[in-house]
C-alpha atoms as a PDB file:
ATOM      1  CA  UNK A   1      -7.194 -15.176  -6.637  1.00  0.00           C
ATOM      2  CA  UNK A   2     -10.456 -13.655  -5.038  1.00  0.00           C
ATOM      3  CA  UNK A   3      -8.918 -13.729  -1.894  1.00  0.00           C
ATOM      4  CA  UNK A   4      -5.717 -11.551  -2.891  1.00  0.00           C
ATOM      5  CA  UNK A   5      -8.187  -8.862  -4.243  1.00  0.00           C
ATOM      6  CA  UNK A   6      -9.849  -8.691  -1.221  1.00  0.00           C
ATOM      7  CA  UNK A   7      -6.377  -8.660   0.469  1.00  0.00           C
ATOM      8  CA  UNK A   8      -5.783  -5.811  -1.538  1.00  0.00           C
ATOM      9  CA  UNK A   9      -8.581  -3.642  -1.389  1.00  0.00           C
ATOM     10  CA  UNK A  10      -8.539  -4.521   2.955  1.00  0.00           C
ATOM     11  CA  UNK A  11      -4.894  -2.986   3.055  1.00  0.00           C
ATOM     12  CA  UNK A  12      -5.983  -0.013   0.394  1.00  0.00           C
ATOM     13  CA  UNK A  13      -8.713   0.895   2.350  1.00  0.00           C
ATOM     14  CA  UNK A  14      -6.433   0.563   6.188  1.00  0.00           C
ATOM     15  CA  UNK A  15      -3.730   2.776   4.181  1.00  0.00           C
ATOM     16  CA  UNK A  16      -6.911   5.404   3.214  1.00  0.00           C
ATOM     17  CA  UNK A  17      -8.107   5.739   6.768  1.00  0.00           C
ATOM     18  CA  UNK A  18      -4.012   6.291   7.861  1.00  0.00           C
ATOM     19  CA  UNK A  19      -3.621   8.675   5.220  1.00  0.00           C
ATOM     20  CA  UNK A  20      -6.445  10.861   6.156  1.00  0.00           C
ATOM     21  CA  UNK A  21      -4.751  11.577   9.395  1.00  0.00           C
ATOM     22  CA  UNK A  22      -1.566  13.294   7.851  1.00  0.00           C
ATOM     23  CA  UNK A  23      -0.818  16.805   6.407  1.00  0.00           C
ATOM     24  CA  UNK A  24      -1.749  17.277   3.019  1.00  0.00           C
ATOM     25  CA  UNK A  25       1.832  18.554   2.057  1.00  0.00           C
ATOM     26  CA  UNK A  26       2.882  14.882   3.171  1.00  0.00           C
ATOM     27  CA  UNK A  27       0.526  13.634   0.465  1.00  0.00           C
ATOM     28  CA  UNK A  28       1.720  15.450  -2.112  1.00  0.00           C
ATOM     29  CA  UNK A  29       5.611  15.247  -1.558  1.00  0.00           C
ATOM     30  CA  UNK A  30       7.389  14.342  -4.223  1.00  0.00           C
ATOM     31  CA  UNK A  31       9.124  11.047  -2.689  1.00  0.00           C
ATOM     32  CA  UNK A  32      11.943  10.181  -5.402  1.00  0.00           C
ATOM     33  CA  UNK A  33      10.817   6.737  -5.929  1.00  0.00           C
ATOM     34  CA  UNK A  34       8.099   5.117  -7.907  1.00  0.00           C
ATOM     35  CA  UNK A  35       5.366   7.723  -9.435  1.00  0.00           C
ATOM     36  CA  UNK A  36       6.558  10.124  -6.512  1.00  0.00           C
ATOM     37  CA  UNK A  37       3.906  10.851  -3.773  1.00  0.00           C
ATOM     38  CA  UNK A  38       1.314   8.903  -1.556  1.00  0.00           C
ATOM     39  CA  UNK A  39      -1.621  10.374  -3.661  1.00  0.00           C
ATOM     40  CA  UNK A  40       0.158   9.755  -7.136  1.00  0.00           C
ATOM     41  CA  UNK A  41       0.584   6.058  -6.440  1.00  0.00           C
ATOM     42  CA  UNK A  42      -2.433   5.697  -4.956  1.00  0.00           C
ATOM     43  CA  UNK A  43      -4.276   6.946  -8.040  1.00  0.00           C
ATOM     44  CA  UNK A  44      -2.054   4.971 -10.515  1.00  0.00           C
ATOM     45  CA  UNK A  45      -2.519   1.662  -8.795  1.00  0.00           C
ATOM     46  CA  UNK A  46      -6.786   2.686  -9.317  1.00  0.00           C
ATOM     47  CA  UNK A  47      -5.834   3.531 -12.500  1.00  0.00           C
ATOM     48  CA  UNK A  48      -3.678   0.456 -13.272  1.00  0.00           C
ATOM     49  CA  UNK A  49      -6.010  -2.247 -11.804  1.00  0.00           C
ATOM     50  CA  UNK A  50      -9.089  -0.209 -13.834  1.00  0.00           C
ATOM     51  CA  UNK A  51      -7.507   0.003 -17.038  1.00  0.00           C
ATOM     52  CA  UNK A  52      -6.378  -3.777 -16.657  1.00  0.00           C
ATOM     53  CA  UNK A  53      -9.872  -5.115 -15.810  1.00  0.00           C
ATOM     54  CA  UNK A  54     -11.476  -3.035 -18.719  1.00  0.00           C
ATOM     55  CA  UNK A  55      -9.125  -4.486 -21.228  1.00  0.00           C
ATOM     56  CA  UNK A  56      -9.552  -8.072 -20.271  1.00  0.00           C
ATOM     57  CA  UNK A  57     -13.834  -7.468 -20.503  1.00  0.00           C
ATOM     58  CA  UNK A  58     -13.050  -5.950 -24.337  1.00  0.00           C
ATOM     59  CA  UNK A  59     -13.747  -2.219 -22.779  1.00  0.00           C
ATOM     60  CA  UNK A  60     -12.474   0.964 -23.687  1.00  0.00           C
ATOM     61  CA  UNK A  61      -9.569   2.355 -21.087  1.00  0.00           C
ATOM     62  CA  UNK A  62     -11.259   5.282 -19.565  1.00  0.00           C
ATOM     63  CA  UNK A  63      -8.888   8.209 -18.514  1.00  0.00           C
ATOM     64  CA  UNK A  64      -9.438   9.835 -15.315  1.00  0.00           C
ATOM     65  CA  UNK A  65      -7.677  13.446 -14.865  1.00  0.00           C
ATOM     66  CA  UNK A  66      -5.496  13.390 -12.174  1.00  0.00           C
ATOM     67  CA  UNK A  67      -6.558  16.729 -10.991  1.00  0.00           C
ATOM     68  CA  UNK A  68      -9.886  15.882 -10.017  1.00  0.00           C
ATOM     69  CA  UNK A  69      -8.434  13.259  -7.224  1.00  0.00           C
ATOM     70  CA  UNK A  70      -6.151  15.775  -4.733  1.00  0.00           C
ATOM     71  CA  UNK A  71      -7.093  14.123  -1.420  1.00  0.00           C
ATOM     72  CA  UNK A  72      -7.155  11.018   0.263  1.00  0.00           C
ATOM     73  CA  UNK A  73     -11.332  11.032   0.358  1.00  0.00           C
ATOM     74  CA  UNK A  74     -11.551  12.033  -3.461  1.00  0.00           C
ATOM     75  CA  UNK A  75      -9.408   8.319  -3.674  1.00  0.00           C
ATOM     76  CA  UNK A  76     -11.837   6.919  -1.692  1.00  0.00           C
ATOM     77  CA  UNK A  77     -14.737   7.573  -3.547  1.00  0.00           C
ATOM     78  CA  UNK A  78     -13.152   6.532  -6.714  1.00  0.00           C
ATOM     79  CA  UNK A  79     -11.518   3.474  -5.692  1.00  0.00           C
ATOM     80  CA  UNK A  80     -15.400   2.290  -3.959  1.00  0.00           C
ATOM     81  CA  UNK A  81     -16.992   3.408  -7.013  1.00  0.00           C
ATOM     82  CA  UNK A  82     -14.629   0.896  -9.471  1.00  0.00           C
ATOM     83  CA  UNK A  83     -14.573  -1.525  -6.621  1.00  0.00           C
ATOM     84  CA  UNK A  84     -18.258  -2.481  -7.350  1.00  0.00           C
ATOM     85  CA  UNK A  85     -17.582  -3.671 -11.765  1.00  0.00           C
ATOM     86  CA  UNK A  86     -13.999  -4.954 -10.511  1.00  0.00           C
ATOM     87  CA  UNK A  87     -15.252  -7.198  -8.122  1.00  0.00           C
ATOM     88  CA  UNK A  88     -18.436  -8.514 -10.444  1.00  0.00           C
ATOM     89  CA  UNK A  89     -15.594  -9.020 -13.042  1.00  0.00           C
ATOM     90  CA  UNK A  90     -13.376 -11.073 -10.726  1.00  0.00           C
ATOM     91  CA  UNK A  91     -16.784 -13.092  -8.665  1.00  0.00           C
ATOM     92  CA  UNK A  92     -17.777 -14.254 -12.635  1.00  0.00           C
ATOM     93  CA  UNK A  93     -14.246 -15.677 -13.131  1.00  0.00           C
ATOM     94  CA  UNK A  94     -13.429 -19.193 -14.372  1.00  0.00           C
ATOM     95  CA  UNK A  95     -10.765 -21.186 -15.031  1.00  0.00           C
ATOM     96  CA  UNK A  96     -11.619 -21.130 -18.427  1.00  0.00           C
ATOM     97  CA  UNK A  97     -11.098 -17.750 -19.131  1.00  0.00           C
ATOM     98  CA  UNK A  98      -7.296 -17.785 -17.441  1.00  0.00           C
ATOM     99  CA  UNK A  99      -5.661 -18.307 -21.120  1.00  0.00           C
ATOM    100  CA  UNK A 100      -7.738 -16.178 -23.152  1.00  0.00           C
ATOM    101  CA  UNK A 101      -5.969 -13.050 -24.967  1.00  0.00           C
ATOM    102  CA  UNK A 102      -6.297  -9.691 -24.712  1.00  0.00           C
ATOM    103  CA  UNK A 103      -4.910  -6.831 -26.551  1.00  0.00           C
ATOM    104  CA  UNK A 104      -4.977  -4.061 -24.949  1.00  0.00           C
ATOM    105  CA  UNK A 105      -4.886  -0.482 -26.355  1.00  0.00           C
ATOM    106  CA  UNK A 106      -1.962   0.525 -24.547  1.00  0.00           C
ATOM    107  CA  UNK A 107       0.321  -2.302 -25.311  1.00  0.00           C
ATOM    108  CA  UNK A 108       2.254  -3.864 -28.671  1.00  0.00           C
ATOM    109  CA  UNK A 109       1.446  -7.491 -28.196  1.00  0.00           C
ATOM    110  CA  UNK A 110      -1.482  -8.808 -26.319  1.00  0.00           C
ATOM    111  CA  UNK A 111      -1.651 -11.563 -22.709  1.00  0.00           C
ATOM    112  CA  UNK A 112      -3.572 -14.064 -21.049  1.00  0.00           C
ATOM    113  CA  UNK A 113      -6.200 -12.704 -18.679  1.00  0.00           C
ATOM    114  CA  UNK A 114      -4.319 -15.063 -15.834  1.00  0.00           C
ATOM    115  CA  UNK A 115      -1.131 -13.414 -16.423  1.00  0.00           C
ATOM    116  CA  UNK A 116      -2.887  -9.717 -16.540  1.00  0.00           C
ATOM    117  CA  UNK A 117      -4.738 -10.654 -13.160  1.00  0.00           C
ATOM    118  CA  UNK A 118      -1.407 -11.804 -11.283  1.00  0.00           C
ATOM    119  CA  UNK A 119      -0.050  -8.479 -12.950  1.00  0.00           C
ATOM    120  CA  UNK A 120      -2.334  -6.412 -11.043  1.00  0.00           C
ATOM    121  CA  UNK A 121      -2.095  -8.117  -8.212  1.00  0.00           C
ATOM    122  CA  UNK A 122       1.298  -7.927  -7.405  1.00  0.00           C
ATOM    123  CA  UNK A 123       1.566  -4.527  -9.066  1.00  0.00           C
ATOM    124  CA  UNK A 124      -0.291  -3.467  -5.795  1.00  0.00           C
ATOM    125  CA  UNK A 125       1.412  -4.791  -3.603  1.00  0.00           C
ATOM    126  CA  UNK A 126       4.504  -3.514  -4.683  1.00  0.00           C
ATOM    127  CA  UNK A 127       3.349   0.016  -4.481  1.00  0.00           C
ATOM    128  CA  UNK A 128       2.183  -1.019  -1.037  1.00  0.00           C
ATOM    129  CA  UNK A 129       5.267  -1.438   0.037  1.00  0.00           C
ATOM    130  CA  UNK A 130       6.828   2.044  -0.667  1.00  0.00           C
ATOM    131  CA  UNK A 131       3.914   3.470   1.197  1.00  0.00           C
ATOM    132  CA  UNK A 132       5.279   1.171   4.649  1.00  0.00           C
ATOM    133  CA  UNK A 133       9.307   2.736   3.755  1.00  0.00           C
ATOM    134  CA  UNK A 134       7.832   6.141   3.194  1.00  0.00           C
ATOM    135  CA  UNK A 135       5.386   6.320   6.367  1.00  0.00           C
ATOM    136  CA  UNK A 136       8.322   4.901   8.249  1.00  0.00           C
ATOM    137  CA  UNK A 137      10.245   7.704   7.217  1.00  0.00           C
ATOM    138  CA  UNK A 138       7.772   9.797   8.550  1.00  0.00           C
ATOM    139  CA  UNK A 139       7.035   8.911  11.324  1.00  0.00           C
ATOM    140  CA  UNK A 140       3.817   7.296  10.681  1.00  0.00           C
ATOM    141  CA  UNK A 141       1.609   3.940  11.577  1.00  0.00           C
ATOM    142  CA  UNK A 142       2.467   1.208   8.644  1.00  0.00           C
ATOM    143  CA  UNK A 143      -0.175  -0.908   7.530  1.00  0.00           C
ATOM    144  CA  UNK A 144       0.214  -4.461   8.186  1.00  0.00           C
ATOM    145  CA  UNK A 145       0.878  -6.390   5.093  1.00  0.00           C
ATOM    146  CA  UNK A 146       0.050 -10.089   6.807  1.00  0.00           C
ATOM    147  CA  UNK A 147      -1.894 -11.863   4.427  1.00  0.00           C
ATOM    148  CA  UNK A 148      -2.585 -14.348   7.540  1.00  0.00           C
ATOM    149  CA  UNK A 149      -5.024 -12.750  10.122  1.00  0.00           C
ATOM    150  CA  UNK A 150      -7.094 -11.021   7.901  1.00  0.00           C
ATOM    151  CA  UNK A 151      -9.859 -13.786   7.166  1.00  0.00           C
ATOM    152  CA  UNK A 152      -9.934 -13.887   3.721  1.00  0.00           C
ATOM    153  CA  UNK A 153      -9.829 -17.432   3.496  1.00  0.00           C
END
């Protein structure tokens, strides 16, 4: 499972440094599909995978305004910065813990921390993929999404 986190984070940080090069209007246009632009999704899937993480180590959600994140390097900084207690969460994971419950704030009925993880996981990667349909529509340079290649293994 370590190795799909760093998958993700790899391709989150390629889709930063192509994001960077584009207009900022392109960032911020409303696309009519998922939570609407490149920086909205990439802030909810920080968001999501945060939230997630803090639940299953019995932590309070913490909200970060929107408003404060309106460029690709603001994302950055946030998404390194949560990066560091994400990953000590997932290097101090053990098989054990894959069936333990949580209950989080947000939610009527609580999981297993193995089904929350695998949530997350592909949660990413499914906003991943709008980003390659909306930079092809563009005009832009997609991201690979090989898993193979990367050396994560």
């Amino acid at each position: 499972m370590k190795a799909l986190f760093q998958y993700n984070w790899q391709v989150r940080d390629e889709w930063f440094d192509v994001l960077e090069t584009i207009p900022p209007l392109e960032l911020i246009k409303e696309r009519g599909t998922g939570v609407g632009s490149y920086l909205k999704t990439l802030f909810h899937i920080l968001d999501v995978e945060y939230s997630w993480i803090r639940a299953m180590q019995n932590e309070p959600d913490i909200v970060f305004p929107f408003e404060e994140y309106q460029d690709v390097q603001a994302l950055r900084n946030l998404s390194n910065e949560l990066r560091v207690e994400i990953r000590e969460f997932i290097d101090q994971w053990t098989h054990e813990m894959e069936y333990e419950m949580v209950h989080p704030s947000w939610q009527d009925k609580p999981f297993c921390k193995g089904e929350i993880l695998r949530h997350i996981l592909v949660h990413e990667i499914h906003h991943i993929g709008q980003f390659s349909i909306w930079s092809k529509e563009i005009g832009i340079q997609v991201v690979s999404s090989n898993f193979i290649g990367r050396e994560l293994m």
